[in-house]
N, C-alpha and C. Protein backbone atom coordinates (compact mmCIF):
# COMPACT_ATOMS: atom_id res chain seq x y z
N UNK A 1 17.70 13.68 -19.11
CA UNK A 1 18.67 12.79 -18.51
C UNK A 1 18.05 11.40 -18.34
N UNK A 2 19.09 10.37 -18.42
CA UNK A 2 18.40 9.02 -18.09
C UNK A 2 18.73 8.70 -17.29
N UNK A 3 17.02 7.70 -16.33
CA UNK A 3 17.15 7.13 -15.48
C UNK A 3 18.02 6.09 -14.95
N UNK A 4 18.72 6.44 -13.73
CA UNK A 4 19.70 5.68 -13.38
C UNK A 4 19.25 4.80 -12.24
N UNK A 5 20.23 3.98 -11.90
CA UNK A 5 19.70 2.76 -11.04
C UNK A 5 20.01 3.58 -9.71
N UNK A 6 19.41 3.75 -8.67
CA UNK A 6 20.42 4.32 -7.50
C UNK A 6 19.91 3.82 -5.77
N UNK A 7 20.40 4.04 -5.00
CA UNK A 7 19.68 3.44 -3.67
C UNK A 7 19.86 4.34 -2.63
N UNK A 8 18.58 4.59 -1.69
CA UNK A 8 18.53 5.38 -0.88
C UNK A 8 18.61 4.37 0.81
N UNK A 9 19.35 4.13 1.24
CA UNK A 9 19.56 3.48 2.69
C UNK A 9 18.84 1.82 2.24
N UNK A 10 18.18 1.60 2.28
CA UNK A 10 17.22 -0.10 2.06
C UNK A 10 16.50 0.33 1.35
N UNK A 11 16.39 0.90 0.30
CA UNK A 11 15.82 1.48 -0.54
C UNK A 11 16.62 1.30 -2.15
N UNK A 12 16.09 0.66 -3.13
CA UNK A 12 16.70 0.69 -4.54
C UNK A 12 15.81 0.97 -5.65
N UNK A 13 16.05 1.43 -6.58
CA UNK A 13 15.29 1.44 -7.46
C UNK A 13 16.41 1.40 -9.06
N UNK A 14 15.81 0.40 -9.89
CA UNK A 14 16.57 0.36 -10.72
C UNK A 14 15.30 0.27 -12.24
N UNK A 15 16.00 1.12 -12.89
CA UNK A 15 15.21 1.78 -14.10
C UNK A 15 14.84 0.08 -14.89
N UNK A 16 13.54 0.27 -15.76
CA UNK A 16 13.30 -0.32 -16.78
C UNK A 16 12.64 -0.48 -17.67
N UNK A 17 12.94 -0.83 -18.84
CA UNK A 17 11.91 -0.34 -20.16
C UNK A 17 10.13 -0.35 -19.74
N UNK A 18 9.86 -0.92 -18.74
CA UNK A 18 7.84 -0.69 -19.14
C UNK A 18 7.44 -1.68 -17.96
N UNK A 19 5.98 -0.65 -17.46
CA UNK A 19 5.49 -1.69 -16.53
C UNK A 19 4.83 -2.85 -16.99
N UNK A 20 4.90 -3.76 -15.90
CA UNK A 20 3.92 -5.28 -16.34
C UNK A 20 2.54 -5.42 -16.76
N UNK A 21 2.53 -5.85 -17.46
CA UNK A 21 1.07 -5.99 -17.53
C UNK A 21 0.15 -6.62 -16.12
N UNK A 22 -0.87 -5.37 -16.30
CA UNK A 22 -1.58 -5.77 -14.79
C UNK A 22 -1.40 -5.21 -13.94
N UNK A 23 -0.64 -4.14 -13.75
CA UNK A 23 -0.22 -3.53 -12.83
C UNK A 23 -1.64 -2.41 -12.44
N UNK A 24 -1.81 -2.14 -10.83
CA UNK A 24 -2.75 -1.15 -10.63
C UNK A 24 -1.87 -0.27 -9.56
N UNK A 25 -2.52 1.38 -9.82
CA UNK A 25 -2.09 2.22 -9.31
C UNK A 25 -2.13 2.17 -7.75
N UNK A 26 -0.87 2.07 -6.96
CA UNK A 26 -1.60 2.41 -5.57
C UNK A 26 -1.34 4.01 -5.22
N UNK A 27 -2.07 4.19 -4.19
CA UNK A 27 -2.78 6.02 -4.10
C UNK A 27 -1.38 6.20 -3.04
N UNK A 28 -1.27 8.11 -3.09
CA UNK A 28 -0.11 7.87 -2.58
C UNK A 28 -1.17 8.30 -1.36
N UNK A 29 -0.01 8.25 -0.11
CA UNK A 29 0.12 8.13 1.29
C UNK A 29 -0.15 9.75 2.07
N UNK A 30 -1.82 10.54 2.05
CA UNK A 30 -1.78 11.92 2.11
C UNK A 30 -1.33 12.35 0.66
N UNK A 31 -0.07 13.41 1.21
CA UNK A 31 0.61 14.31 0.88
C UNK A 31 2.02 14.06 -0.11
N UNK A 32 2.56 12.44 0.43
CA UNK A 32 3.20 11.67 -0.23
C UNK A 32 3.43 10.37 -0.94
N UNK A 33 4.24 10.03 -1.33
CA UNK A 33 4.22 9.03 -1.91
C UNK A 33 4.95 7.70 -1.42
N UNK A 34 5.17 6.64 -0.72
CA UNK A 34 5.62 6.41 0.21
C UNK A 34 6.35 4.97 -0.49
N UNK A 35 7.44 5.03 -0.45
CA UNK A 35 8.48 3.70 -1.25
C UNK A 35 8.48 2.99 -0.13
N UNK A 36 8.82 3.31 0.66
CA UNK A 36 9.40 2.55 2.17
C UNK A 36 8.90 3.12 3.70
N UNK A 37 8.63 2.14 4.69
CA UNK A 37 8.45 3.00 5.87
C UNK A 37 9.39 2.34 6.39
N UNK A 38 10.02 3.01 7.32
CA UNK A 38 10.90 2.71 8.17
C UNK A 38 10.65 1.98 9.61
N UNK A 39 10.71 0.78 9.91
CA UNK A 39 10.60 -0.25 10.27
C UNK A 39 10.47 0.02 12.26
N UNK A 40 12.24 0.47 12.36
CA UNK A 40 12.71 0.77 13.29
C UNK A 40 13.02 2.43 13.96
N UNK A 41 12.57 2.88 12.52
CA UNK A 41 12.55 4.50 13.04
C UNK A 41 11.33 5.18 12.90
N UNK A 42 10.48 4.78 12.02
CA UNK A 42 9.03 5.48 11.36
C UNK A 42 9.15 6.28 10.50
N UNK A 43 10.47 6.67 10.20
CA UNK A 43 10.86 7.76 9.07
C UNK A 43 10.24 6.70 7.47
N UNK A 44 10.38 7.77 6.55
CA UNK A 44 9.96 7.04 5.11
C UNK A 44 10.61 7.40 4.52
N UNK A 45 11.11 6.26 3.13
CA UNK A 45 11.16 7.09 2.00
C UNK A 45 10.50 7.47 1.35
N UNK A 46 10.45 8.82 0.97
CA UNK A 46 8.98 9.27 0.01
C UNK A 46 9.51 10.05 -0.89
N UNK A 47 8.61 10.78 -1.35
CA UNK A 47 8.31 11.83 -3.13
C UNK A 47 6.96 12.54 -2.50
N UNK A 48 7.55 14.05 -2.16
CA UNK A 48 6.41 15.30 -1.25
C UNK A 48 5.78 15.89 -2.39
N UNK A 49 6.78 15.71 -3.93
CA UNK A 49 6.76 17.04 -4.91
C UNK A 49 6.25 15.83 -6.36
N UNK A 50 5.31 15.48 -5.98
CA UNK A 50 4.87 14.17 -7.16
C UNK A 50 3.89 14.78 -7.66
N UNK A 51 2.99 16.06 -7.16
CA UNK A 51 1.89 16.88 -8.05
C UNK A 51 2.46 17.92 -8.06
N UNK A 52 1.66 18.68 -9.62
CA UNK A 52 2.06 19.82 -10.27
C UNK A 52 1.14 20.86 -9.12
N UNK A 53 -0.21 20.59 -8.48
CA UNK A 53 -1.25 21.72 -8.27
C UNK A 53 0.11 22.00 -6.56
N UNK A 54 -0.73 23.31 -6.15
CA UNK A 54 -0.33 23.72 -5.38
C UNK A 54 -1.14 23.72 -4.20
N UNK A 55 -0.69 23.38 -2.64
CA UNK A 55 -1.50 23.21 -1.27
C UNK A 55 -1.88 24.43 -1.37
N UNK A 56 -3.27 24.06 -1.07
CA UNK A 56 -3.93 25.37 -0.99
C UNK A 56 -4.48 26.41 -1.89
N UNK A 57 -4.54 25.41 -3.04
CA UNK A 57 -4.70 26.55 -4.08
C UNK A 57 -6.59 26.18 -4.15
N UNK A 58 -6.88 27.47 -4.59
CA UNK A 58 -8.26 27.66 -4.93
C UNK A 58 -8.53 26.81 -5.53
N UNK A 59 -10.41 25.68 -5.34
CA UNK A 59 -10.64 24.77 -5.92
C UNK A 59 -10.05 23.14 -5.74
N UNK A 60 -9.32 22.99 -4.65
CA UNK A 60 -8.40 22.51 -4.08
C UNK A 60 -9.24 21.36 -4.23
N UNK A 61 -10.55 21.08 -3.77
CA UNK A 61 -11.22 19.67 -4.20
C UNK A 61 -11.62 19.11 -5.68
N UNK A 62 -11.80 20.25 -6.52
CA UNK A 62 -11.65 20.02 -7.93
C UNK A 62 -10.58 19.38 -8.58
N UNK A 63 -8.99 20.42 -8.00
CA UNK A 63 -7.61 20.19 -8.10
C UNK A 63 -7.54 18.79 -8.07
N UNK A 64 -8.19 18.09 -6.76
CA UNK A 64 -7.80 16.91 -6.08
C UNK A 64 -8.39 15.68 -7.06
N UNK A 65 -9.45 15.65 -8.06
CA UNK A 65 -10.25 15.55 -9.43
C UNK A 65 -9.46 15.10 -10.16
N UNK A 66 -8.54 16.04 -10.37
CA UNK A 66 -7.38 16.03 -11.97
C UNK A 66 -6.12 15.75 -11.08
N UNK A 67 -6.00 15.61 -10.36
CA UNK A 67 -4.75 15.16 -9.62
C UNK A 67 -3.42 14.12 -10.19
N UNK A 68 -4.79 13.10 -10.03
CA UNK A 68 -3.59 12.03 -11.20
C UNK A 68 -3.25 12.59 -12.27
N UNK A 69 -4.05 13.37 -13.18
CA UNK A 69 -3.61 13.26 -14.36
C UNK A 69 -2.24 14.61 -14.57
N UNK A 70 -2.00 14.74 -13.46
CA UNK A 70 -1.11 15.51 -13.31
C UNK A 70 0.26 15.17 -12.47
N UNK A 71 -0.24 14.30 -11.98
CA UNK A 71 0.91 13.66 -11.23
C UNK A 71 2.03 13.27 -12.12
N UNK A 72 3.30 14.05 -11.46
CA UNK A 72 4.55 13.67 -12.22
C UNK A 72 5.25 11.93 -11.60
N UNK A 73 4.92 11.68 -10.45
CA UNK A 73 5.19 10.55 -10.05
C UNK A 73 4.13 9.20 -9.69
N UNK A 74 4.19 7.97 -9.90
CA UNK A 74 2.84 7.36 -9.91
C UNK A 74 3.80 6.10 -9.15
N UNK A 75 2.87 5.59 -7.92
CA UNK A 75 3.41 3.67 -7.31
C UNK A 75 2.39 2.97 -7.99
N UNK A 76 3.35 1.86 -9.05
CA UNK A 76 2.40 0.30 -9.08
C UNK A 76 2.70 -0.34 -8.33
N UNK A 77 1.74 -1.27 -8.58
CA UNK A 77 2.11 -2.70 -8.22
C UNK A 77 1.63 -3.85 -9.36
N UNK A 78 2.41 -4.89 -9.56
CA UNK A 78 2.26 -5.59 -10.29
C UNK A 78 1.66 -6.39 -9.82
N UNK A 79 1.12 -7.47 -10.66
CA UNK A 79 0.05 -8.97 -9.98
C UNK A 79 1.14 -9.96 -9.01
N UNK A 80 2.34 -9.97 -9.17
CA UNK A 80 2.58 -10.49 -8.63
C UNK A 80 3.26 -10.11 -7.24
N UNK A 81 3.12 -8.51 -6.94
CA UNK A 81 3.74 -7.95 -5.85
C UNK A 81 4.85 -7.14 -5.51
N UNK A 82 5.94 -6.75 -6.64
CA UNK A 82 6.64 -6.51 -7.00
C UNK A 82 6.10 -4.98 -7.01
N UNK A 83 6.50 -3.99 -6.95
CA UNK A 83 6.25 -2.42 -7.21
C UNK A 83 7.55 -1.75 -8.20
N UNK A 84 6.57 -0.96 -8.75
CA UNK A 84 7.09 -0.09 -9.94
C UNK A 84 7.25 1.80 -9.27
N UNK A 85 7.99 2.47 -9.72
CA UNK A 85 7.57 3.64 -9.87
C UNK A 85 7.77 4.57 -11.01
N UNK A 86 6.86 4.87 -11.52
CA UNK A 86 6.57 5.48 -12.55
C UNK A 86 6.99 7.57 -12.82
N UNK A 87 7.94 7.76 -13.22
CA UNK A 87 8.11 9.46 -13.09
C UNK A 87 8.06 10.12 -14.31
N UNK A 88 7.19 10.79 -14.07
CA UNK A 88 7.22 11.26 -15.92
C UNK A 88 7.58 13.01 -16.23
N UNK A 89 7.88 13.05 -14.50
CA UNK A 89 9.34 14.44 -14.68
C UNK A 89 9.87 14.21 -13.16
N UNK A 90 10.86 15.26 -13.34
CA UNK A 90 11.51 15.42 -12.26
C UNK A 90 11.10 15.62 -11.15
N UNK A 91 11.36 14.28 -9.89
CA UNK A 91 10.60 14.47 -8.58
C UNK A 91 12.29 13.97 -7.66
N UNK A 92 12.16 14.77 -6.60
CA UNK A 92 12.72 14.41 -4.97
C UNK A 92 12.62 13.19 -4.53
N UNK A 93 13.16 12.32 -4.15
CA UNK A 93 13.04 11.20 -2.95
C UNK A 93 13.96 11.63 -1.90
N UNK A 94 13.07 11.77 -1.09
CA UNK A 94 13.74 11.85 0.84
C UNK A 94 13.37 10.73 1.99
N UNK A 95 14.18 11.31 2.96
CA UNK A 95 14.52 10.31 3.80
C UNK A 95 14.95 11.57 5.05
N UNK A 96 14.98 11.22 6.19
CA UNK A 96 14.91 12.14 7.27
C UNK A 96 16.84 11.85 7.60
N UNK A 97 17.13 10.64 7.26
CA UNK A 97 18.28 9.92 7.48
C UNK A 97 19.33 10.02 6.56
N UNK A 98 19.08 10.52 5.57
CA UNK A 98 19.59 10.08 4.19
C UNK A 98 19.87 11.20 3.15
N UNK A 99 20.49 11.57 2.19
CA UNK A 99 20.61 12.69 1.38
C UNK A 99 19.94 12.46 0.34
N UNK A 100 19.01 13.72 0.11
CA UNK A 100 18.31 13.64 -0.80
C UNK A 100 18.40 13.44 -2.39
N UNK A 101 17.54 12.42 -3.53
CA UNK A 101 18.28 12.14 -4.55
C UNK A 101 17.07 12.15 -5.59
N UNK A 102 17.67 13.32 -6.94
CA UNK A 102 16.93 13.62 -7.64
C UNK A 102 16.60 12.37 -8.85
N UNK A 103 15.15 12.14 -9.05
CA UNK A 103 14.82 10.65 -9.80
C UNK A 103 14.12 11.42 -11.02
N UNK A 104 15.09 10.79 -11.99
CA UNK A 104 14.70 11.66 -13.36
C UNK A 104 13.65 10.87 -13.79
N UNK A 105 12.97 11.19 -15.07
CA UNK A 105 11.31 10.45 -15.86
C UNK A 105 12.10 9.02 -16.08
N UNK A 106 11.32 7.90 -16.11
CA UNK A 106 11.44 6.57 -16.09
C UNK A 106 10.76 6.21 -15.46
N UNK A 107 11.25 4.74 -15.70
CA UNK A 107 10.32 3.65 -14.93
C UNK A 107 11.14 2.75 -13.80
N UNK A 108 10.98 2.80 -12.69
CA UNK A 108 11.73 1.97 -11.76
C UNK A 108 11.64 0.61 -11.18
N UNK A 109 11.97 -0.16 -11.16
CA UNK A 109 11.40 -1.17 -10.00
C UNK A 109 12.16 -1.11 -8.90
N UNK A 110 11.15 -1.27 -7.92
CA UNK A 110 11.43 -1.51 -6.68
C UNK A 110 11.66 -2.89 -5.74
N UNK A 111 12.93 -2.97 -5.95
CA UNK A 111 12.76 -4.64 -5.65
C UNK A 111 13.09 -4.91 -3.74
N UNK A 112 12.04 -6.20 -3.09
CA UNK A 112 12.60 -5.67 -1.85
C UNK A 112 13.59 -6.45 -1.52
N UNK A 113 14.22 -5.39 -0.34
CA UNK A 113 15.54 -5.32 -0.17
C UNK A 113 15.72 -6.96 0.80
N UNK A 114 16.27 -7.62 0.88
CA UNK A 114 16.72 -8.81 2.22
C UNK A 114 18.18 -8.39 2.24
N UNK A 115 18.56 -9.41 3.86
CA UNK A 115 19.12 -9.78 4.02
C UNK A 115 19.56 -11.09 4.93
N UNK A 116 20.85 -11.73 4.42
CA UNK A 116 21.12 -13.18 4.67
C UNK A 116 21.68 -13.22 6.01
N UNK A 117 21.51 -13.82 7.08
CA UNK A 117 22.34 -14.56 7.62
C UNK A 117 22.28 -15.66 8.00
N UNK A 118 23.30 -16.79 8.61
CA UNK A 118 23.04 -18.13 8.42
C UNK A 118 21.73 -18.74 9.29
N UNK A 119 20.81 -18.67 9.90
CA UNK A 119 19.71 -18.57 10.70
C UNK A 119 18.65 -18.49 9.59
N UNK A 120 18.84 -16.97 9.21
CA UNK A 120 17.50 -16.75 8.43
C UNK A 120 17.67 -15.88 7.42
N UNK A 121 16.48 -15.74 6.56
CA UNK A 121 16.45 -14.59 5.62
C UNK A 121 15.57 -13.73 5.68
N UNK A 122 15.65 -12.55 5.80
CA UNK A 122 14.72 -11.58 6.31
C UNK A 122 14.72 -10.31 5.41
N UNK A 123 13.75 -9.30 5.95
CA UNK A 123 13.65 -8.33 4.84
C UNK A 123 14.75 -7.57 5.72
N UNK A 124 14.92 -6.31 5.20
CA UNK A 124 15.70 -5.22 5.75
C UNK A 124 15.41 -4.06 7.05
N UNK A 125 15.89 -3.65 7.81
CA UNK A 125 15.14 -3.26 8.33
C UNK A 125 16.02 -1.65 8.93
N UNK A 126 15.14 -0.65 7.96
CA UNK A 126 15.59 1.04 8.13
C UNK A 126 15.59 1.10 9.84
């Protein structure tokens, strides 16, 4: 299936042919992978199911070794600040607030969210 553009609360991600040049991996967050923290609640949006190995499985620091190269989901960032997310199968994005939404293989950007009012312009705030 192809990646579609879709948005989770202040949260968007819209598919596109290839990351930037320059881009470096950032590590995910523990256990997840973390698009967004939530500002005003502490909730996140994340990706729990972004590795193939299993908690707890035997060798678990070895596991943790080959990790990336197993990772179905990956966060860039580009040089200029902008973040990518990278899925190269089928992973979850949740939200404690929000219904959960399946993000097929592609490439996303993550662009951040504002909003206007006549005063000021500000980011968004979950």
């Amino acid at each position: 299936m192809k990646a579609q553009q879709l948005r989770q609360g202040d949260v968007q991600l819209q598919p596109v042919a290839t990351l930037p040049k320059g881009c470096k991996e950032l590590p995910p967050e523990g256990n997840r992978i973390v698009l967004a923290h939530g500002e005003v609640t502490g909730h996140a949006h994340a990706i729990y199911d972004h590795v193939n190995v299993q908690p707890g499985a035997a060798g678990e620091i070895a596991e943790a070794a080959i990790e990336r190269a197993k990772s179905k989901a990956r966060l860039w960032a580009a040089p200029d600040g902008s973040r990518y997310l990278e899925v190269t199968e089928t992973v979850t994005l949740r939200h404690e607030e929000h219904t959960a939404h399946t993000l097929h293989p592609g490439i996303y950007h993550l662009p951040t969210q504002v909003e206007y009012t006549p005063a000021e312009l500000r980011r968004v705030a979950d």
